[in-house]
Protein backbone atom coordinates (compact mmCIF):
# COMPACT_ATOMS: atom_id res chain seq x y z
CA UNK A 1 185.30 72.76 68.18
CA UNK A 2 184.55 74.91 65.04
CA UNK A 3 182.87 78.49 65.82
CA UNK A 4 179.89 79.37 63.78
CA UNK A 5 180.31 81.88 61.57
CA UNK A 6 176.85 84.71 60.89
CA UNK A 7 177.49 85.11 57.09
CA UNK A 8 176.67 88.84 55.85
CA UNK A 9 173.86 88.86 53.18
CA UNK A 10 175.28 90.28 49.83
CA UNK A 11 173.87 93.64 48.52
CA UNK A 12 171.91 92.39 45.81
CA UNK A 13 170.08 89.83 48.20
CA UNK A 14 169.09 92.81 50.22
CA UNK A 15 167.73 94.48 47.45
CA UNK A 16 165.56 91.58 46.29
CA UNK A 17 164.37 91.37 49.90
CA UNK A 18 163.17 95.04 50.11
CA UNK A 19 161.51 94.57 46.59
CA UNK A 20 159.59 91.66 47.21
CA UNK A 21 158.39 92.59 50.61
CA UNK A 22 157.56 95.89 48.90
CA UNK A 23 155.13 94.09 46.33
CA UNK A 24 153.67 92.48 49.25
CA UNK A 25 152.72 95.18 50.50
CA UNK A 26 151.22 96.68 47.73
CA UNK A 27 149.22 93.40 46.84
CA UNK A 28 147.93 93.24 50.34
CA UNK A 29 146.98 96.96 50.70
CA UNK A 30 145.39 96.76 47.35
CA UNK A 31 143.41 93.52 48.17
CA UNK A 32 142.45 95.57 51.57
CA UNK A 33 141.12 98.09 49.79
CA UNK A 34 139.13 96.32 46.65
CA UNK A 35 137.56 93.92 49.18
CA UNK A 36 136.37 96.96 51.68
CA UNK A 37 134.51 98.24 48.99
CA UNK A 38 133.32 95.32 47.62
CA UNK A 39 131.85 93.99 51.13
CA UNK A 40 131.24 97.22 52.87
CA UNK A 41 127.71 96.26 53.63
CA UNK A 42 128.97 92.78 55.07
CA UNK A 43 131.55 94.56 57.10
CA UNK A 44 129.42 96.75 58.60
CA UNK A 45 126.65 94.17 59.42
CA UNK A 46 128.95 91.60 60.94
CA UNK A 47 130.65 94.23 63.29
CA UNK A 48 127.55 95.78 64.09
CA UNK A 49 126.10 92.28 64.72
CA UNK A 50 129.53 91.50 67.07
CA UNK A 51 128.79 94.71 68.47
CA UNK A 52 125.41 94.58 69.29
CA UNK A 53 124.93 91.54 70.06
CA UNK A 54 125.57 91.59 73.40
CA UNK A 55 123.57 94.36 74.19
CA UNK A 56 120.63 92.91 72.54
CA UNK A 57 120.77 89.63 74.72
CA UNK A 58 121.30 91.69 77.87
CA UNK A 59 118.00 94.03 76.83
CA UNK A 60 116.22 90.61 76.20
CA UNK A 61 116.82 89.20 79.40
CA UNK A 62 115.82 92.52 81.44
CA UNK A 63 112.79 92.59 79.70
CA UNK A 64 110.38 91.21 82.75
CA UNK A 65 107.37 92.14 84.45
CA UNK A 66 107.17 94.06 87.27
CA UNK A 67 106.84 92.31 90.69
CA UNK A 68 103.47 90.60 91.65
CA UNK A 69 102.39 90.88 88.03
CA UNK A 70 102.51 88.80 85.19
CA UNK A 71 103.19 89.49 81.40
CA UNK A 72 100.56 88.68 78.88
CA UNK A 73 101.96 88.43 75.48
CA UNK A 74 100.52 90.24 72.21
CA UNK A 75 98.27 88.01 70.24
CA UNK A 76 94.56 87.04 69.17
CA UNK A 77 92.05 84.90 70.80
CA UNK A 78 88.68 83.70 70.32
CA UNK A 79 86.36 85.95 72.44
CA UNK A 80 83.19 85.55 74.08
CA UNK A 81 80.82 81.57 74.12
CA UNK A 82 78.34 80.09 73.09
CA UNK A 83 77.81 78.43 76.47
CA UNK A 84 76.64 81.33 78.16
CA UNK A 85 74.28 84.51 78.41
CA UNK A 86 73.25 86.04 74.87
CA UNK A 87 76.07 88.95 75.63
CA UNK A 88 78.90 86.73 75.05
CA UNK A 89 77.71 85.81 71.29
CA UNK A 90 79.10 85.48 68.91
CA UNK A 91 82.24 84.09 69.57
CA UNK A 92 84.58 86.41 67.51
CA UNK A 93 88.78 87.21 67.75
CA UNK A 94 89.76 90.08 69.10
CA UNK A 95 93.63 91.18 68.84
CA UNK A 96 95.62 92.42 72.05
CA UNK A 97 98.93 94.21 72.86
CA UNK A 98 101.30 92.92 75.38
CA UNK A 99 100.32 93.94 78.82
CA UNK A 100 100.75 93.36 82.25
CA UNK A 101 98.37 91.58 84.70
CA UNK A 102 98.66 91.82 88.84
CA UNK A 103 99.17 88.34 89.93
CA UNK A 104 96.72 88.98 93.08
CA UNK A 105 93.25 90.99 93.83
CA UNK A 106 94.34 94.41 96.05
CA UNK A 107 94.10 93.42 99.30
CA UNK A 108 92.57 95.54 102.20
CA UNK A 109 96.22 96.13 103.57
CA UNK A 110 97.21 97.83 100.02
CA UNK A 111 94.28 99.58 100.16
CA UNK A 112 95.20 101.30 102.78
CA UNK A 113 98.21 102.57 101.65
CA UNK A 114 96.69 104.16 98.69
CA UNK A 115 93.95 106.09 101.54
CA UNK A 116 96.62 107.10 103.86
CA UNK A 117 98.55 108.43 100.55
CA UNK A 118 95.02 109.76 99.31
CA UNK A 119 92.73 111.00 102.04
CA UNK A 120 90.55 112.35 99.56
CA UNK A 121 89.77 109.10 98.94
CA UNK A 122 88.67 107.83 102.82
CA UNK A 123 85.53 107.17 104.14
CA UNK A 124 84.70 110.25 105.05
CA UNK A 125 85.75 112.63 102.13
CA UNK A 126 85.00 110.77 99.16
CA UNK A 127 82.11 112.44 97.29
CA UNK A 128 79.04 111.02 97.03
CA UNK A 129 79.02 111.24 93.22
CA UNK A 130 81.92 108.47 93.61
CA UNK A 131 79.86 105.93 95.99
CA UNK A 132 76.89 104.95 97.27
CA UNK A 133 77.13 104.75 100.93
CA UNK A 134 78.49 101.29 101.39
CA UNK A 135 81.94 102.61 100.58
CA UNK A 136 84.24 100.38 102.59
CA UNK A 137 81.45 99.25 104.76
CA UNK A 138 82.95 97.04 106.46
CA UNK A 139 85.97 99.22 107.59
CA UNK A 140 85.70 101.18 110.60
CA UNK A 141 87.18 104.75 109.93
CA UNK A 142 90.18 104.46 107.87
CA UNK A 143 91.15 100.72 109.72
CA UNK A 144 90.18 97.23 107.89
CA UNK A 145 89.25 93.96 110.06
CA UNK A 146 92.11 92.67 111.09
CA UNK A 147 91.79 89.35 110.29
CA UNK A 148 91.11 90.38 106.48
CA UNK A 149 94.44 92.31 105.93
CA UNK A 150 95.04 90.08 102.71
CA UNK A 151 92.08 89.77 101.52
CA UNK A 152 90.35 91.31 98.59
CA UNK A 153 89.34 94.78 99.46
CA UNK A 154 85.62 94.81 98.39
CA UNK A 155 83.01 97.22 98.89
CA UNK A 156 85.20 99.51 96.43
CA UNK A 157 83.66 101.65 93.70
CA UNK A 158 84.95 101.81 90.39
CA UNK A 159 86.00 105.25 90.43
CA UNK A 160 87.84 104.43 93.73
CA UNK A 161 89.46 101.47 92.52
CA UNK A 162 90.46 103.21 89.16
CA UNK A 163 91.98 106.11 91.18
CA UNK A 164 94.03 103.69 92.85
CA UNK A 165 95.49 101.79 89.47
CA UNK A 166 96.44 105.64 88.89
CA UNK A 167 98.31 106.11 91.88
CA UNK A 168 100.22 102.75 91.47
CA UNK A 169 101.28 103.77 87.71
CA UNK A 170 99.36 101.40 86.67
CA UNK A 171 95.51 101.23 85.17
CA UNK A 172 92.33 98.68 85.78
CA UNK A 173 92.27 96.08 82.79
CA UNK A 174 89.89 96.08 79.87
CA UNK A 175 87.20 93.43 79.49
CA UNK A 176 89.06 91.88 76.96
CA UNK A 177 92.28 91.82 78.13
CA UNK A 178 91.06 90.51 81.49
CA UNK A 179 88.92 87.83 79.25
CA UNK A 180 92.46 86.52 77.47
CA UNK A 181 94.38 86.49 80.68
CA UNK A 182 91.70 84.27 82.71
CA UNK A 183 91.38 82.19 80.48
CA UNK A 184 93.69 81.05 78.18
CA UNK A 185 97.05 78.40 79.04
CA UNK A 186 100.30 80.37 78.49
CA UNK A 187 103.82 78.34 78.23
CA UNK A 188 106.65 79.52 77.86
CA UNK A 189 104.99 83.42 77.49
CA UNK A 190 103.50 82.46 74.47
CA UNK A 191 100.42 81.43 72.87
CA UNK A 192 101.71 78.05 71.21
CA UNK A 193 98.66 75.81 72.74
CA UNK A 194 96.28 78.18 71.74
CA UNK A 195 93.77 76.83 74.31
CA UNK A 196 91.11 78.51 76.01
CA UNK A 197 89.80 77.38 79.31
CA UNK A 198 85.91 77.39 80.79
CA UNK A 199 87.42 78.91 84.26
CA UNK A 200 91.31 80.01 84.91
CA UNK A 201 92.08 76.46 86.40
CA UNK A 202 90.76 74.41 83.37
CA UNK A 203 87.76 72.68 81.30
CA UNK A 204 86.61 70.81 84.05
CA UNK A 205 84.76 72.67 87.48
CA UNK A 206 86.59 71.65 90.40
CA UNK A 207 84.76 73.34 93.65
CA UNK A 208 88.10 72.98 95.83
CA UNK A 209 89.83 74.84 92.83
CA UNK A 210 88.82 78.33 93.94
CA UNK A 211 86.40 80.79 96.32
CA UNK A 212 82.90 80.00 94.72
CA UNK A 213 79.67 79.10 95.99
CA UNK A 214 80.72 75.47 95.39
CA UNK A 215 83.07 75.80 97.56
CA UNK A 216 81.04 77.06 100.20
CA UNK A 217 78.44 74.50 100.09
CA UNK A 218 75.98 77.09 99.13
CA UNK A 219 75.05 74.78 95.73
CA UNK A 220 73.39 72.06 97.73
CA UNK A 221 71.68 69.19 95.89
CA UNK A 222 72.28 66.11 93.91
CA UNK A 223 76.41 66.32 93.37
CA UNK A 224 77.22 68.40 95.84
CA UNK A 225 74.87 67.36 98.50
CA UNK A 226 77.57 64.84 100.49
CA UNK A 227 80.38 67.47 100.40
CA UNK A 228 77.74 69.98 101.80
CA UNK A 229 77.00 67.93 105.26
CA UNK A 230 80.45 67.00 105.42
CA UNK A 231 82.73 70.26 104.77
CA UNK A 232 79.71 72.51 103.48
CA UNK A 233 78.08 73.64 107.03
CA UNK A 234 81.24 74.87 108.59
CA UNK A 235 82.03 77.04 105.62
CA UNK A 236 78.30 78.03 105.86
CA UNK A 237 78.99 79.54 109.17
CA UNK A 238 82.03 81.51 108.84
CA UNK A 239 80.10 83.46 105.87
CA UNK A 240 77.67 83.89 108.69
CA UNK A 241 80.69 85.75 110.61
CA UNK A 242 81.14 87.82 107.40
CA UNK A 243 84.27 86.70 106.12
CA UNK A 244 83.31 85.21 102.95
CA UNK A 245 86.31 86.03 101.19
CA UNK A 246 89.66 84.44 101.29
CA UNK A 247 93.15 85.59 101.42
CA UNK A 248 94.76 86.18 98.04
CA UNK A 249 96.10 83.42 96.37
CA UNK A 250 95.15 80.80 99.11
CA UNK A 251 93.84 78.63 95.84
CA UNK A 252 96.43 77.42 92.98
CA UNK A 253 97.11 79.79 90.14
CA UNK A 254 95.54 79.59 86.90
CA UNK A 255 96.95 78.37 83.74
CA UNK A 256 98.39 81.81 83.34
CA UNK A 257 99.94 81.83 86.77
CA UNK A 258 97.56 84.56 87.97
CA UNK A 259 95.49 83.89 91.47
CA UNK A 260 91.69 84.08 92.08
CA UNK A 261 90.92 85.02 88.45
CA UNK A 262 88.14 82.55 88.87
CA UNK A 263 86.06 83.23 92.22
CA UNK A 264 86.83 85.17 94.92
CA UNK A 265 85.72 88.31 94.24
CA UNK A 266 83.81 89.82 90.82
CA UNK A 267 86.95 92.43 89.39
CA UNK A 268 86.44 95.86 88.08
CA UNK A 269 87.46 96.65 84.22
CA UNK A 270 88.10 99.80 82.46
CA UNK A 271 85.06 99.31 79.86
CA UNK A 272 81.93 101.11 79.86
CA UNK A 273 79.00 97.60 79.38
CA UNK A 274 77.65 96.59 75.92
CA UNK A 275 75.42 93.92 75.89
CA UNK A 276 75.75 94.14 72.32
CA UNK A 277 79.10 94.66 71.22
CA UNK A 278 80.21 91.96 70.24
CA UNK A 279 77.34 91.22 67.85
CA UNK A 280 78.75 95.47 66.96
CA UNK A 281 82.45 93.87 66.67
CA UNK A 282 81.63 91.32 64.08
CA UNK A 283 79.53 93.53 61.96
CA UNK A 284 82.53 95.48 61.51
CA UNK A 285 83.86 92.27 59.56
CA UNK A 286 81.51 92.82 57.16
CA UNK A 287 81.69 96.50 55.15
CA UNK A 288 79.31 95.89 52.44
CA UNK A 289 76.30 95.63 55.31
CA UNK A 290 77.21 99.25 56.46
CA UNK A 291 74.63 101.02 57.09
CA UNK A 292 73.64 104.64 58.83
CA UNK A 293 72.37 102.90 62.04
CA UNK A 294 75.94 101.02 62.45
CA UNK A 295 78.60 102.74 61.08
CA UNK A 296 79.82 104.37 64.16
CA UNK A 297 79.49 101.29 65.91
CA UNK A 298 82.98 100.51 66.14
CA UNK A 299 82.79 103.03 69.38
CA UNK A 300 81.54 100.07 71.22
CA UNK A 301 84.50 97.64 69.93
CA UNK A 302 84.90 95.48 73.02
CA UNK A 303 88.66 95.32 72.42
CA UNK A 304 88.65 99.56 72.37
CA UNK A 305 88.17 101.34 75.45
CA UNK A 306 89.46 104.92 74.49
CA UNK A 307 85.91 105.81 72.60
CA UNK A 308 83.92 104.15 74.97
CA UNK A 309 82.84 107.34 76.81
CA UNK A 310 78.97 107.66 75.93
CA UNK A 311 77.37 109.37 78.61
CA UNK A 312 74.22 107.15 78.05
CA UNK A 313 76.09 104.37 79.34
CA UNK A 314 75.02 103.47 82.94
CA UNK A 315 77.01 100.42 83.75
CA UNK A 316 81.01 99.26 84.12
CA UNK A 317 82.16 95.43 83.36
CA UNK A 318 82.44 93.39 86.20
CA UNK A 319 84.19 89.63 85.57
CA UNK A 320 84.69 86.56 87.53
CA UNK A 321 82.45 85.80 89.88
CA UNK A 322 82.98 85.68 93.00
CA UNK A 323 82.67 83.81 96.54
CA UNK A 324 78.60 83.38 96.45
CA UNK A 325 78.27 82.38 92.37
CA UNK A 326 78.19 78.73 90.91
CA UNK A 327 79.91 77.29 88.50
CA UNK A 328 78.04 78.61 85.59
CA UNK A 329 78.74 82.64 87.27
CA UNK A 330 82.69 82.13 86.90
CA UNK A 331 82.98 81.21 83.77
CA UNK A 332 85.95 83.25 82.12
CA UNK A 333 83.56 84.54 79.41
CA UNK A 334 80.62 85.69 81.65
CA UNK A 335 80.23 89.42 81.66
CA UNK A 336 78.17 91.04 84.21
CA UNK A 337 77.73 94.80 84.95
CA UNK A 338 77.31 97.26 87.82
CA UNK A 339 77.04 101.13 88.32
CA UNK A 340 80.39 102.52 89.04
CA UNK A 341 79.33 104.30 92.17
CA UNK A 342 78.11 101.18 93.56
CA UNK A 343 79.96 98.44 96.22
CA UNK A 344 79.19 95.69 97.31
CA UNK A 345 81.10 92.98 99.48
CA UNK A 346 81.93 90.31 96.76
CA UNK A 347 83.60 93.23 93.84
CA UNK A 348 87.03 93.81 94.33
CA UNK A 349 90.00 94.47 91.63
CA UNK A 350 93.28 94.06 90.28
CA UNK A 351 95.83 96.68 88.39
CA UNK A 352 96.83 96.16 84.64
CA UNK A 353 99.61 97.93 83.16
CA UNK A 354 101.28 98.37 79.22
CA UNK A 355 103.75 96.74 78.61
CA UNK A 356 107.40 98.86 78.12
């Protein structure tokens, strides 16, 4: 068997080896450096890009609303009808930031928390310049029925009601982002069907569909005169026993996947009442009809609520409707008003927030 024999590489061949691999070198070092500074800016964006990347996609996906609440993305709708009282005329868009929206009213039970956090805020020590007397009327002391633990807490003030959006971090909704959240159909988090909605559940009045009068029997006659003797009289009689409210979210959500934005109870906003703002609004569309009576009237913008502070003012929003209002009441564009040291047993609330 013939041994193989490793055969030493002659001098010159070594030479020739070091050269070339020398010029490769050079060429590839050289080719480094020309296309570095050619395509810096590339460079830089694709490993930023690689880099980031992830981090963006992991930001993305924690981006989501707090619990029990519901985000409401940025965008413009068509505010106001032409269906209802002369308030809600004209019809005009109003643009809103992202926010958040409560998915339920504040029940008695969270109430409570907020008093026992707050006793400034009980019964007995609020001020009078915050309520009327019917503060929590139907508590006794600082201790809700309990049978209505989750229900809307009603007989609230608006000053009582904002304090406790404060102590939650949070703040009671405007009148038109409560408007855009009622009543407009969401998918996805986005505004792609662009479709607004009579009431929170849809064009069409159904009176098992939330807490109204309707469903009460209270609306007797013609249509709803057969429901009445069969399901109507019972209802009748437990608002007799006082508990004309229902537990939060006992109906389906609306189209934005919030509960009892239709019904229920009427909910306090943040907004001092126009009746004529939004006739105020669309002037401002039109500069060349300035004049001295209405140039400042874009303090009264019913998409602003920051310069809404006129002492004149008498009256917060109120929108809704609640347990004892017909159809026409709910509608997601009625606007209604009420002093803010009043309460009554059908006005309740729900927290907003800003969206981080």
């Amino acid at each position: 068997m013939k041994s193989k024999v490793r055969q030493t590489p002659s001098p010159l061949y070594k030479e020739l080896s070091v050269s070339i691999n020398m010029i490769c070198q050079s060429l590839s070092a050289g080719f480094f450096i020309f296309f570095r500074q050619r395509y810096r800016p590339i460079l830089t964006f694709s490993l930023c890009v690689l880099i980031g990347l992830p981090g963006i996609v992991a930001a993305k996906e924690k981006i989501t609303a707090p619990a029990d609440m519901v985000l409401i993305p940025a965008g413009e709708f068509e505010m106001g009808s032409i269906l209802g009282d002369d308030d809600e005329e004209p019809v005009h868009p109003v643009f809103v930031d992202s926010f958040y929206m409560d998915k339920y009213e504040v029940t008695n039970r969270k109430f409570k928390e907020f008093l026992d956090a707050n006793p400034k805020w009980r019964k007995k020590n609020i001020p009078k310049k915050y309520q009327d007397g019917d503060y929590l009327k139907h508590w006794t002391g600082n201790s809700y029925p309990a049978r209505l633990a989750d229900h809307p807490v009603v007989y609230v003030s608006w000053y009582a009601a904002n304090a406790y959006t404060k102590w939650k971090g949070k703040r009671l909704p405007t009148e038109s982002e409560w408007e855009k959240a009622a009543s407009y159909n969401l998918v996805n988090d986005s505004m792609e069907k662009n479709y607004k909605y009579n009431w929170a559940f849809g064009d069409r009045f159904e009176p098992r569909a939330a807490n109204t009068a309707h469903y009460h029997g209270l609306a007797i006659g013609g249509l709803w005169q057969d429901w009445w003797e069969k399901v109507g009289l019972n209802s009748f009689k437990r608002l007799l026993d006082g508990n004309a409210t229902t537990k939060v979210g006992s109906f389906p959500a609306g189209s934005n996947r919030l509960y009892d934005m239709t019904g229920n109870v009427w909910e306090w906003c943040a907004d001092w009442y126009q009746g004529d703002s939004y006739k105020k609004a669309t002037a401002l569309k039109q500069p060349e009809q300035e004049t001295e009576q209405n140039k400042y009237d874009y303090l009264y913008e019913s998409s602003s609520i920051k310069d809404r502070t006129d002492l004149s003012n008498r009256y917060r929003v109120i929108r809704g409707g609640a347990w004892n209002d017909n159809d026409n009441i709910v509608r997601t564009a009625n606007r209604y008003k009420f002093m803010p040291r009043f309460s009554y047993d059908d006005v309740g609330f729900r927290c907003a927030a800003d969206a981080k």
